[in-house]
N, C-alpha and C. Protein backbone atom coordinates (compact mmCIF):
# COMPACT_ATOMS: atom_id res chain seq x y z
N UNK A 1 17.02 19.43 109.98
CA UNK A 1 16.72 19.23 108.56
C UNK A 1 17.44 18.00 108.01
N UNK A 2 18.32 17.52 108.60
CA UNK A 2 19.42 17.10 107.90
C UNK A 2 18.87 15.16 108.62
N UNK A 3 18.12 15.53 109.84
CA UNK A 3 17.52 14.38 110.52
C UNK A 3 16.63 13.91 109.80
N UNK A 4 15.88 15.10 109.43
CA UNK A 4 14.23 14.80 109.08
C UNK A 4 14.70 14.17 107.50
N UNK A 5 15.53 14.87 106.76
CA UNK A 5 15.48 14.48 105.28
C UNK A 5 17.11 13.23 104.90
N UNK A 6 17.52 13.63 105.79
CA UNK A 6 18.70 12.40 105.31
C UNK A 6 19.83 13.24 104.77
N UNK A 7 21.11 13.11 104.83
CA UNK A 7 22.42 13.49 104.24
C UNK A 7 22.66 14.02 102.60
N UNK A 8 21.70 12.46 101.98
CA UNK A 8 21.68 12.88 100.26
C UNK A 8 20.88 13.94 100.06
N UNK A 9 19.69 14.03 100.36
CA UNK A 9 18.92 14.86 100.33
C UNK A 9 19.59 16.28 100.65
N UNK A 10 19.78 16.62 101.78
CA UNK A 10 20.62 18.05 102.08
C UNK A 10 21.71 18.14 101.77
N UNK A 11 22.71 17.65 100.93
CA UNK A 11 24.10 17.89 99.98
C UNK A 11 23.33 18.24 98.96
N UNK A 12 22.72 17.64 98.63
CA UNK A 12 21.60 17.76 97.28
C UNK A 12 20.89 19.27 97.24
N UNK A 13 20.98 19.78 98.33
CA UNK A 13 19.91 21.18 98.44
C UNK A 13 20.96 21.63 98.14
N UNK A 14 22.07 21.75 99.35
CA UNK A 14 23.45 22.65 99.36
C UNK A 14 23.76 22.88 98.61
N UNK A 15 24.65 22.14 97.38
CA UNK A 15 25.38 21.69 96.33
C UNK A 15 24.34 22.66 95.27
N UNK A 16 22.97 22.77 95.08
CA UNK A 16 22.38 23.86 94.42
C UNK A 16 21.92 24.79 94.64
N UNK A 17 22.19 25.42 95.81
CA UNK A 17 22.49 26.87 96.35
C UNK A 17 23.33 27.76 95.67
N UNK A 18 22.93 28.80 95.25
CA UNK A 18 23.66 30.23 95.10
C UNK A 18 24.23 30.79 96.07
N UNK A 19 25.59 30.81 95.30
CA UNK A 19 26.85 31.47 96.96
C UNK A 19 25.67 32.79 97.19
N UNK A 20 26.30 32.62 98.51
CA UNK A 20 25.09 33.82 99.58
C UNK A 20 25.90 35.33 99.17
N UNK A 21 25.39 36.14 99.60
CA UNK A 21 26.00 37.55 99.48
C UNK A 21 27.42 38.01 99.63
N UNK A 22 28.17 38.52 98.14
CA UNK A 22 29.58 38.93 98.07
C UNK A 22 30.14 39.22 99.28
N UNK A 23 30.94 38.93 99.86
CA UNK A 23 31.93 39.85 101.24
C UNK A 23 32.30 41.02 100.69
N UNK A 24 32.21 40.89 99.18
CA UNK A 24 33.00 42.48 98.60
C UNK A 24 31.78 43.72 98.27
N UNK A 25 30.69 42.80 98.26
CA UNK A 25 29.48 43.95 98.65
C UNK A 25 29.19 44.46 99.83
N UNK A 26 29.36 43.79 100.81
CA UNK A 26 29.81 43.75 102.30
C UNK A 26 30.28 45.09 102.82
N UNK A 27 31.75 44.87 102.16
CA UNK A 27 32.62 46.12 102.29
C UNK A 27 32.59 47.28 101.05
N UNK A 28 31.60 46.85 100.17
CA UNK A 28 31.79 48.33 99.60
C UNK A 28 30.53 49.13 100.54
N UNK A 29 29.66 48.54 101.08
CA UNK A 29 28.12 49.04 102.07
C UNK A 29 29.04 49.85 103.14
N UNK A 30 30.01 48.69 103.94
CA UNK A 30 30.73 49.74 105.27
C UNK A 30 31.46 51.37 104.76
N UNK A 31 32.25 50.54 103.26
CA UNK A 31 33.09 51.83 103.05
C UNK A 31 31.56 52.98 102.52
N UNK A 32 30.87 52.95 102.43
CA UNK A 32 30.02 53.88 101.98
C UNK A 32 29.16 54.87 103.63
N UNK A 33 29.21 53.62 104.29
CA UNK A 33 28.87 54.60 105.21
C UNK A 33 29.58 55.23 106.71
N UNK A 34 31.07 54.90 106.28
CA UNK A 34 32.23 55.73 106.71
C UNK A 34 32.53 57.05 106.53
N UNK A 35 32.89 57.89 107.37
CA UNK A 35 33.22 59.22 107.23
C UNK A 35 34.05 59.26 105.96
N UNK A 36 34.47 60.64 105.38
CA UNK A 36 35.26 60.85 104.15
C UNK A 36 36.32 60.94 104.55
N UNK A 37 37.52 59.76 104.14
CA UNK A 37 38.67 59.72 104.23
C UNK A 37 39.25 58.53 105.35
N UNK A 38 37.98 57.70 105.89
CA UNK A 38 38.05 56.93 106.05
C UNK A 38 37.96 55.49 105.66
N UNK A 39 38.79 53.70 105.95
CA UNK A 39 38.54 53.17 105.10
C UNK A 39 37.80 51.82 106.22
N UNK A 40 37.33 50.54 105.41
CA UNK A 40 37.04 49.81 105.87
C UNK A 40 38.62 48.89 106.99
N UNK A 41 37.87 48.60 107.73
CA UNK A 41 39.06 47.83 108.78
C UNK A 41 39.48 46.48 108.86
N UNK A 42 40.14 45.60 109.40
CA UNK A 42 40.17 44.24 109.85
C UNK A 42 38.83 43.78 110.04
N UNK A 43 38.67 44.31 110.87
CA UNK A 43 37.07 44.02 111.84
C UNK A 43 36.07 43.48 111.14
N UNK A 44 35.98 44.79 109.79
CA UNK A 44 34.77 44.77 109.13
C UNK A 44 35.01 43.29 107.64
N UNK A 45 36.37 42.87 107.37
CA UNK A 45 36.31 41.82 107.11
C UNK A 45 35.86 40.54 107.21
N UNK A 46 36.44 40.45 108.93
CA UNK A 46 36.21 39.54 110.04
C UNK A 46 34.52 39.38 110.02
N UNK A 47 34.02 40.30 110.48
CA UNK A 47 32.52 40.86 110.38
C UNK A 47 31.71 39.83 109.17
N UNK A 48 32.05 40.37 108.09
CA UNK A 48 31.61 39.84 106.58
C UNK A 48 31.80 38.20 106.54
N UNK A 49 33.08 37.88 107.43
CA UNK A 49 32.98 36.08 107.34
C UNK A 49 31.94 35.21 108.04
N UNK A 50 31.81 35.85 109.67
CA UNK A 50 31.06 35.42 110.46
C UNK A 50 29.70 35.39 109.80
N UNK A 51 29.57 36.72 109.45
CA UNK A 51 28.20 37.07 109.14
C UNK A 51 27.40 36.09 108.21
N UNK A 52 28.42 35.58 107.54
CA UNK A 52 28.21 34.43 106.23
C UNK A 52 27.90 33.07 106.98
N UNK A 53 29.11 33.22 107.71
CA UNK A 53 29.36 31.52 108.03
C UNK A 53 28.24 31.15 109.20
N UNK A 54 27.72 32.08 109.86
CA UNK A 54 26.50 31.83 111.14
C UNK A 54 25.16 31.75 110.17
N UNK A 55 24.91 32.60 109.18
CA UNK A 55 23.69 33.28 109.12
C UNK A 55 23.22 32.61 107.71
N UNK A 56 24.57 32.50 106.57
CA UNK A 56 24.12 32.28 105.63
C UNK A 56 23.56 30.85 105.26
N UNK A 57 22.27 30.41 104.16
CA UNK A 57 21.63 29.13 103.97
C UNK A 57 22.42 28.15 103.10
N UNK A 58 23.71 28.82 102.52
CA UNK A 58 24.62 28.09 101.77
C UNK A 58 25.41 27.66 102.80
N UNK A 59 25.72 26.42 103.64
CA UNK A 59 27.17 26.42 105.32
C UNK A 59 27.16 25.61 104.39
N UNK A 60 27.01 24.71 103.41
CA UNK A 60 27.96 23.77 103.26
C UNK A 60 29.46 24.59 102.12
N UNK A 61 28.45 25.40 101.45
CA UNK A 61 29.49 26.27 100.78
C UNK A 61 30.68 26.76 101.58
N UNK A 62 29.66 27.62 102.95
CA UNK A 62 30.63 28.34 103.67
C UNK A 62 32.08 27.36 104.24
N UNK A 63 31.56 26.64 105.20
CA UNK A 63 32.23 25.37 105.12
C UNK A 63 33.65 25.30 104.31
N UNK A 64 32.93 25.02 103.53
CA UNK A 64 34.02 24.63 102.48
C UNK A 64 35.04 25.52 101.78
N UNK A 65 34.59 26.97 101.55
CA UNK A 65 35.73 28.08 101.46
C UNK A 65 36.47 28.34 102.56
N UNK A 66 35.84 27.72 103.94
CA UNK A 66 36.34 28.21 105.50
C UNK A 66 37.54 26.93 105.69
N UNK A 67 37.57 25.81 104.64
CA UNK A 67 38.67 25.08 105.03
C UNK A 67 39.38 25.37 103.89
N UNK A 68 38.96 25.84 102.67
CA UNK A 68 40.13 26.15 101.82
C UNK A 68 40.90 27.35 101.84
N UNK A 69 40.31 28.62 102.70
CA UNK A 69 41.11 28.94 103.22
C UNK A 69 42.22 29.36 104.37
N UNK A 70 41.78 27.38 104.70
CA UNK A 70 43.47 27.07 105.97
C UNK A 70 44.38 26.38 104.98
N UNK A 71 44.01 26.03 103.38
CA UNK A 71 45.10 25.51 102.84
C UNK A 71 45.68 26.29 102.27
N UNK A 72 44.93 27.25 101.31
CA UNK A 72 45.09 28.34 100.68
C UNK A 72 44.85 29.89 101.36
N UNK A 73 46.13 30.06 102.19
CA UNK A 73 46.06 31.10 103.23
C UNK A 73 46.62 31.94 102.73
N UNK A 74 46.14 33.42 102.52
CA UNK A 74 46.57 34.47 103.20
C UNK A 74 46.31 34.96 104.49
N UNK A 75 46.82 36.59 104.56
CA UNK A 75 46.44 37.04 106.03
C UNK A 75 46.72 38.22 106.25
N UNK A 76 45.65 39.57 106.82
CA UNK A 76 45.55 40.22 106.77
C UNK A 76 46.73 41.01 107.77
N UNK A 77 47.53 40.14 108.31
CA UNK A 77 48.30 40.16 108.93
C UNK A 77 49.82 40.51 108.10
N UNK A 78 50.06 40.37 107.27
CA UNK A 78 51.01 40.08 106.14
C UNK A 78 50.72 41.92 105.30
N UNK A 79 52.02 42.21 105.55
CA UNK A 79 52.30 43.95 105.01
C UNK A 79 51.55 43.99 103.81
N UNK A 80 51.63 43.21 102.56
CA UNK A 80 51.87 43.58 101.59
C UNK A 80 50.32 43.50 101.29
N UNK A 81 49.70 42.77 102.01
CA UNK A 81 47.94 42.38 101.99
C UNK A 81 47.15 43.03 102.96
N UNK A 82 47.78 43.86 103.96
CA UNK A 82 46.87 44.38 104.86
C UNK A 82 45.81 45.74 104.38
N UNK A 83 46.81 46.13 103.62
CA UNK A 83 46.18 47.56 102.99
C UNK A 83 45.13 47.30 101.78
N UNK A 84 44.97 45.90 101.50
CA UNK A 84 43.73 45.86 100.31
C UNK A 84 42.94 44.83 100.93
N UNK A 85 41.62 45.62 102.16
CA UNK A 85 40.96 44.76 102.50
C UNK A 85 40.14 44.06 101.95
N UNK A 86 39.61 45.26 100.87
CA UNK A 86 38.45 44.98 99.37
C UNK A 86 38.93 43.67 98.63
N UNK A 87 40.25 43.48 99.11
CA UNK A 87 41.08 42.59 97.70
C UNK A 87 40.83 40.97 99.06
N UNK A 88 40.67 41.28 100.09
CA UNK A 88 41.05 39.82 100.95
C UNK A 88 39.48 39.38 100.79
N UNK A 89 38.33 40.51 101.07
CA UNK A 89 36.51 39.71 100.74
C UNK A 89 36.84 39.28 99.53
N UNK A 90 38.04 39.75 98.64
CA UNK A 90 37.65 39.16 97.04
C UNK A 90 38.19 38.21 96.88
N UNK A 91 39.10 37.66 97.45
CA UNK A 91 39.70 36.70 97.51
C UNK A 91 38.58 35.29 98.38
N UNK A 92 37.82 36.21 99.03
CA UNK A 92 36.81 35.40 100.07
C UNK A 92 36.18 34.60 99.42
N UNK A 93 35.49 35.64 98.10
CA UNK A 93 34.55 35.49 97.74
C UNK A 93 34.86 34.12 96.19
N UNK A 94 36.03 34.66 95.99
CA UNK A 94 36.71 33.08 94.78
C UNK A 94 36.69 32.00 95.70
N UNK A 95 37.06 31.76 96.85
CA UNK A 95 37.23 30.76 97.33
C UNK A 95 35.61 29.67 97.61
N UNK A 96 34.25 31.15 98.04
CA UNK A 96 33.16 30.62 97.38
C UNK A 96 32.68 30.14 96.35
N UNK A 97 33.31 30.82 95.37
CA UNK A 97 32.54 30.39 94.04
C UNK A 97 33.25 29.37 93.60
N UNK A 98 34.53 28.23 94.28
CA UNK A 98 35.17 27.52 93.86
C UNK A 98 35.19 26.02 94.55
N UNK A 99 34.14 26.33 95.99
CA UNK A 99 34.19 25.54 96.96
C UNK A 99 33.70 24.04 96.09
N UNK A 100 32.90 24.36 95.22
CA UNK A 100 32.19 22.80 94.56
C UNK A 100 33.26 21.89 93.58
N UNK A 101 34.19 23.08 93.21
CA UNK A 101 34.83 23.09 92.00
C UNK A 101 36.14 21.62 91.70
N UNK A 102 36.63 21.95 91.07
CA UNK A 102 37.70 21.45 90.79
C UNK A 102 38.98 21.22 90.97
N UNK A 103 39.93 20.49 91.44
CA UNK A 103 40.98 21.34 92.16
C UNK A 103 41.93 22.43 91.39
N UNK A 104 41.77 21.44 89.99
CA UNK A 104 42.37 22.25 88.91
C UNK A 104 42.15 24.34 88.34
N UNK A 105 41.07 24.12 88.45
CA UNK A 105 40.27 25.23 88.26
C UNK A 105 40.39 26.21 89.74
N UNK A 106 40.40 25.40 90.86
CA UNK A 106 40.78 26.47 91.95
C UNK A 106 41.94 26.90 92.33
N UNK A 107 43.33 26.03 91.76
CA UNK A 107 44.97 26.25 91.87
C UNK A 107 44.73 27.37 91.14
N UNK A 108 43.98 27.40 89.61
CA UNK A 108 44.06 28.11 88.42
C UNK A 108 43.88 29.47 89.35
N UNK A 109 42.93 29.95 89.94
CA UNK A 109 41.96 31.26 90.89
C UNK A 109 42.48 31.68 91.77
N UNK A 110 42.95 30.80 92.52
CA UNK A 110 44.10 31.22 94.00
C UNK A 110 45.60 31.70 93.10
N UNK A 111 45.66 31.04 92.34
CA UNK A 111 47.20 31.37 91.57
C UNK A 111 47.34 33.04 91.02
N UNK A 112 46.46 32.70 90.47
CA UNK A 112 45.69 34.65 89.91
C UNK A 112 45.12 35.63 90.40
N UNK A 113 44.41 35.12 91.24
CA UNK A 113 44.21 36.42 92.16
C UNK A 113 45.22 37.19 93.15
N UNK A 114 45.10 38.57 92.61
CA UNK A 114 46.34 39.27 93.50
C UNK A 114 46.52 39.12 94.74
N UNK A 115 45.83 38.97 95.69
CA UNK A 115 45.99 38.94 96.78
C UNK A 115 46.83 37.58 97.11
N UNK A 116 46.72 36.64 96.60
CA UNK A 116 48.06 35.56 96.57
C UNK A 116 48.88 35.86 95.80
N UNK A 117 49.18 36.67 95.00
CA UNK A 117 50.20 37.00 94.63
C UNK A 117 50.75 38.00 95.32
N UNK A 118 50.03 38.76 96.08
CA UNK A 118 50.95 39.90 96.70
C UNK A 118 51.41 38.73 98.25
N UNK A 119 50.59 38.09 98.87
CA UNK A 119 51.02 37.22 100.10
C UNK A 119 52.36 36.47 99.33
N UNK A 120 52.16 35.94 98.69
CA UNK A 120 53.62 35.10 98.13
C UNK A 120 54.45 35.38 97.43
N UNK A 121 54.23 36.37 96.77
CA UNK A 121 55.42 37.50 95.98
C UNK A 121 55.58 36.80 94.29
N UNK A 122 54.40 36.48 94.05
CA UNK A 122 54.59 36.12 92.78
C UNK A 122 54.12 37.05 91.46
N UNK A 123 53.20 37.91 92.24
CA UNK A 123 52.55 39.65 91.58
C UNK A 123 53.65 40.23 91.01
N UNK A 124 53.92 40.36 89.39
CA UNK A 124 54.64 41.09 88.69
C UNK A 124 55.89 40.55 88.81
N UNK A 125 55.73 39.20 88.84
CA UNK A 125 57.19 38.45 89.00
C UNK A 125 57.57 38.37 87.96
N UNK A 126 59.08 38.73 87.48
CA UNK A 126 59.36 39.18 86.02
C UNK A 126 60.35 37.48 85.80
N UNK A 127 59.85 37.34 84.33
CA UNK A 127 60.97 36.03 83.52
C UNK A 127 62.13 36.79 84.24
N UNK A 128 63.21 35.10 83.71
CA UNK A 128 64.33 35.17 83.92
C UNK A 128 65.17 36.18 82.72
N UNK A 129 66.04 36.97 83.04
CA UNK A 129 66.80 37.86 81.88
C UNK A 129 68.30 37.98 82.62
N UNK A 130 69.76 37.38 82.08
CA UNK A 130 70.51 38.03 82.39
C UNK A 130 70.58 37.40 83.75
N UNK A 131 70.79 38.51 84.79
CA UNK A 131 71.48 37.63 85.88
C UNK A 131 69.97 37.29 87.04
N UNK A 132 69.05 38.53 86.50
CA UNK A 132 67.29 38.13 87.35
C UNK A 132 66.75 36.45 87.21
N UNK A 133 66.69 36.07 88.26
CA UNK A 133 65.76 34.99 88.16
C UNK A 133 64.37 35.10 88.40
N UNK A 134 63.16 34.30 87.96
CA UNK A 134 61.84 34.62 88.85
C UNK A 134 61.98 34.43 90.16
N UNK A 135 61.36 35.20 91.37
CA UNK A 135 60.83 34.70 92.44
C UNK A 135 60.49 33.22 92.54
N UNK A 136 60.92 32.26 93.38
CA UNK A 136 60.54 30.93 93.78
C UNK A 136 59.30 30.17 94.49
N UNK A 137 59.26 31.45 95.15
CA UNK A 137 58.65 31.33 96.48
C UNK A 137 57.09 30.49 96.27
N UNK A 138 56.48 31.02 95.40
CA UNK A 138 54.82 30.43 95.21
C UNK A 138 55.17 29.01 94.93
N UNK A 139 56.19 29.20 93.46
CA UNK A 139 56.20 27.35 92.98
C UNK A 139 56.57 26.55 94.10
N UNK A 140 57.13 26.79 94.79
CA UNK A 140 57.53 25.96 96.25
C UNK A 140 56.25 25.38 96.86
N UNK A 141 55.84 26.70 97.05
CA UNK A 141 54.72 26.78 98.19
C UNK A 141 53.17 25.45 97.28
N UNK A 142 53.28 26.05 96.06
CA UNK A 142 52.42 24.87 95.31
C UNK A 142 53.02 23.78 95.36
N UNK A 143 54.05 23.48 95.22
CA UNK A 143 54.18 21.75 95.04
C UNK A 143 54.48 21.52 96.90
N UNK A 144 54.81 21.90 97.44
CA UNK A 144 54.85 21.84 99.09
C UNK A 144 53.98 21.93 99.91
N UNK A 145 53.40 22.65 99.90
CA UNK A 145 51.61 22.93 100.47
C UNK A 145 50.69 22.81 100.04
N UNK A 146 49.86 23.15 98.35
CA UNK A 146 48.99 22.85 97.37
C UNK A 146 48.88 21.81 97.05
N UNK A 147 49.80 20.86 96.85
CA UNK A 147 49.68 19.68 95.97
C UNK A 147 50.14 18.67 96.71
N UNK A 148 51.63 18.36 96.28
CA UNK A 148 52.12 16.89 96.20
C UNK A 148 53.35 16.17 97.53
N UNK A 149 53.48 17.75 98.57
CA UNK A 149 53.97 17.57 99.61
C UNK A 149 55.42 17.40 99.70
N UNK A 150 56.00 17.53 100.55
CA UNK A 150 57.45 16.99 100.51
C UNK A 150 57.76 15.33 100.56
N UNK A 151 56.84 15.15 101.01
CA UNK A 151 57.83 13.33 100.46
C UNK A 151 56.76 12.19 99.95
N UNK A 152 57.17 11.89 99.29
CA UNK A 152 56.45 10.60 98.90
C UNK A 152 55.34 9.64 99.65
N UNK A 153 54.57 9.40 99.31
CA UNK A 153 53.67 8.84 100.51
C UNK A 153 52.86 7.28 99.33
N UNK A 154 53.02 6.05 100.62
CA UNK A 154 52.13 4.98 99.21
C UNK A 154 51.00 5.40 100.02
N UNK A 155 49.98 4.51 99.56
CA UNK A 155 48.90 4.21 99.72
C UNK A 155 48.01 4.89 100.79
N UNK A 156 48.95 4.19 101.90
CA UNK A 156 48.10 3.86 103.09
C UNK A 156 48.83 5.49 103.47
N UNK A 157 49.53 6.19 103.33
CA UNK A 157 49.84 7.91 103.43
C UNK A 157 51.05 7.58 104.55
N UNK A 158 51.72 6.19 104.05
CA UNK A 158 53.12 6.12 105.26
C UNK A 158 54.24 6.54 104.33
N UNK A 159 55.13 7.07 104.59
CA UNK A 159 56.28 7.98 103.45
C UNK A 159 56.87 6.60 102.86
N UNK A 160 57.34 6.79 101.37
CA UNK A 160 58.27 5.67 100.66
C UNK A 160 59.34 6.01 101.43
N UNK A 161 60.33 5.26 101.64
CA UNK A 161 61.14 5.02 101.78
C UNK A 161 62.34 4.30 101.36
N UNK A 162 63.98 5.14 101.20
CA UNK A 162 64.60 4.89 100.34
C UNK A 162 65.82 4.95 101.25
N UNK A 163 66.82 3.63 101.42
CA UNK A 163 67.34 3.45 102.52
C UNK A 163 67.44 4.44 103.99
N UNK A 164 66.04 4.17 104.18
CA UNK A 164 65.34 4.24 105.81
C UNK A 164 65.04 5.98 105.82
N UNK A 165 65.04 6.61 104.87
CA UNK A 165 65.03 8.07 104.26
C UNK A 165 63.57 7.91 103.87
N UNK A 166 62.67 8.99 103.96
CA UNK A 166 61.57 9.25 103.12
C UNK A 166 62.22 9.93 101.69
N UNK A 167 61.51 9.97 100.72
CA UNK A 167 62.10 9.85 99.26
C UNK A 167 61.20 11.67 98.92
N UNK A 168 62.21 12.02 98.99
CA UNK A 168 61.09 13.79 98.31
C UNK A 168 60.70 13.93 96.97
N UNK A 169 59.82 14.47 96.99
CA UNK A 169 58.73 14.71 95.64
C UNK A 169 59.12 15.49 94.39
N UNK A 170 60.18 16.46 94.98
CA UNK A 170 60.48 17.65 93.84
C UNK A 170 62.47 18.37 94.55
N UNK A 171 62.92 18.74 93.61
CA UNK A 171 64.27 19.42 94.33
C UNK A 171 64.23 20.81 93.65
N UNK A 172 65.25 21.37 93.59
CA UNK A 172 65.53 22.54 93.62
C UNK A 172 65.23 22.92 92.15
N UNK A 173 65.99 21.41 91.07
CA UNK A 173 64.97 22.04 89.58
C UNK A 173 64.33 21.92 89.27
N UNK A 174 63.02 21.76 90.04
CA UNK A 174 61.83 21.32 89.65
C UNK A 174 60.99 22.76 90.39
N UNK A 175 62.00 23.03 91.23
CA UNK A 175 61.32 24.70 91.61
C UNK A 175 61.93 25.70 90.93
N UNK A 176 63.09 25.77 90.65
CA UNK A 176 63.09 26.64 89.30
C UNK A 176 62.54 26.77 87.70
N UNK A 177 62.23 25.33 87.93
CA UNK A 177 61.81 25.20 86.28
C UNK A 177 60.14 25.59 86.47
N UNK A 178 59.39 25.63 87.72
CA UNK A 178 58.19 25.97 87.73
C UNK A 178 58.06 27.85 88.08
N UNK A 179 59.10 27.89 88.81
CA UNK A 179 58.80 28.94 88.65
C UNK A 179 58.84 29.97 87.55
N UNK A 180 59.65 29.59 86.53
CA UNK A 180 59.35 30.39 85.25
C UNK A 180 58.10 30.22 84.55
N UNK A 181 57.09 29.39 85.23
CA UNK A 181 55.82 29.57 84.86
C UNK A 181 54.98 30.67 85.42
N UNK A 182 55.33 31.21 86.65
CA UNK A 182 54.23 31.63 87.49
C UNK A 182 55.22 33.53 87.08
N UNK A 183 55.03 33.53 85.62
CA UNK A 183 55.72 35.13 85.27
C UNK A 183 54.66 36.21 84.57
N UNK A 184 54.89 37.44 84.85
CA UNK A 184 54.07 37.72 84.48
C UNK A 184 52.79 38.11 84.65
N UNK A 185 52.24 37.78 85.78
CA UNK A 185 50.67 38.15 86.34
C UNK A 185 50.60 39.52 86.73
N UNK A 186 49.69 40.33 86.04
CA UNK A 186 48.94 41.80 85.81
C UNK A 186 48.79 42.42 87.74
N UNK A 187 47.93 41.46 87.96
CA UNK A 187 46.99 41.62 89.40
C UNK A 187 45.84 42.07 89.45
N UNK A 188 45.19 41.69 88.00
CA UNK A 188 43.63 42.29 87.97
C UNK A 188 42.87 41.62 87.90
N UNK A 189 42.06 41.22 88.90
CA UNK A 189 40.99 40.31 88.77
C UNK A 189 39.49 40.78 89.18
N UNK A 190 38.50 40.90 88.27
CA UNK A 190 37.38 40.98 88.64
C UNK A 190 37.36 42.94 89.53
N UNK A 191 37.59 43.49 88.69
CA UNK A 191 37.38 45.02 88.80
C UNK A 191 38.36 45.33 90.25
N UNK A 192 39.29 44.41 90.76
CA UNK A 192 39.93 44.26 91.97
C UNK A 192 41.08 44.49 90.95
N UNK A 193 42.11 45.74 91.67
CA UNK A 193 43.37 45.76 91.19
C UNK A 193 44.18 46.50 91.64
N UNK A 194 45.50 45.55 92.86
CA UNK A 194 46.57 46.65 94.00
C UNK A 194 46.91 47.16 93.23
N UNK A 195 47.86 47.37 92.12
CA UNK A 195 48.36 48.05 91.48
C UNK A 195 47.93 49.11 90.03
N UNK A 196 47.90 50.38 90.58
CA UNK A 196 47.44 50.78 88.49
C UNK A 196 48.18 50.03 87.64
């Protein structure tokens, strides 16, 4: 297709495609036709990605949630996320509806949805009071992995350098002072919610 009509042409189709079928409809179908008292598995996650990423007519979409989430990782592997599989298709499924998007607007979605907050421990992370500080851990992980990296980079992506040192981007108060932003989050997104 992509021979016959040219590159512009098929970004052009892609790009106005409707994300293909929820992963979280996916798994509410398995959990329905599971015995009583049984729940959906790893597998049937796993299952729901392939199933998308082989079959579905949106790949450039797929694609594109399938590399955002190697930047923006969780893992079903991780205690605190294994037990809400419903919550990792939902997380699947933002990363679809964000693939065209913005970067702004997708920090905003990955930041809020529980399932990165329960992987990075920023879920019900309480202000500072007294001798509690917030959790660090996410604001790190955003300006270190999300964004702006550990060191300085010009142009051409070779590190600045500041007597023969690469020059770092952010220190220790620039991760405390962000993390008193990231306070506060419920964990309810979109009828998805670990916690009552």
């Amino acid at each position: 297709e992509v021979a016959a009509n040219g590159y512009p042409r098929w970004l052009e189709q892609q790009f106005g495609m409707p994300a293909g079928s929820p992963h979280t409809d996916h798994l509410v179908a398995v959990q329905a036709g599971l015995p009583a008292g049984e729940s959906p598995q790893d597998s049937h996650v796993m299952n729901t990605f392939w199933r998308q990423a082989c079959r579905a007519p949106d790949q450039l979409r797929q694609r594109m949630a399938f590399a955002l989430s190697q930047i923006f990782v969780i893992s079903l592997t991780n205690d605190a996320v294994s037990q809400y599989r419903r919550g990792v298709a939902s997380y699947m499924d933002m990363l679809g509806r964000q693939a065209f998007g913005n970067y702004r607007d997708l920090l905003e979605q990955v930041t809020l949805h529980p399932m990165m907050g329960l992987y990075l421990s920023h879920l019900r992370n309480q202000k500072e009071s007294g001798n509690r500080v917030p959790d660090q851990n996410y604001a790190r992980e955003v300006m270190q992995l999300f964004s702006i990296g550990l060191y300085r980079l010009n142009p051409d992506g070779t590190p600045v350098l500041s007597n023969g040192m690469p020059m770092e981007t952010y220190g220790q108060d620039d991760i405390v002072g962000l993390s008193r932003v990231f306070t506060g989050f419920s964990g309810k997104v979109q009828g998805f919610t670990p916690y009552p």
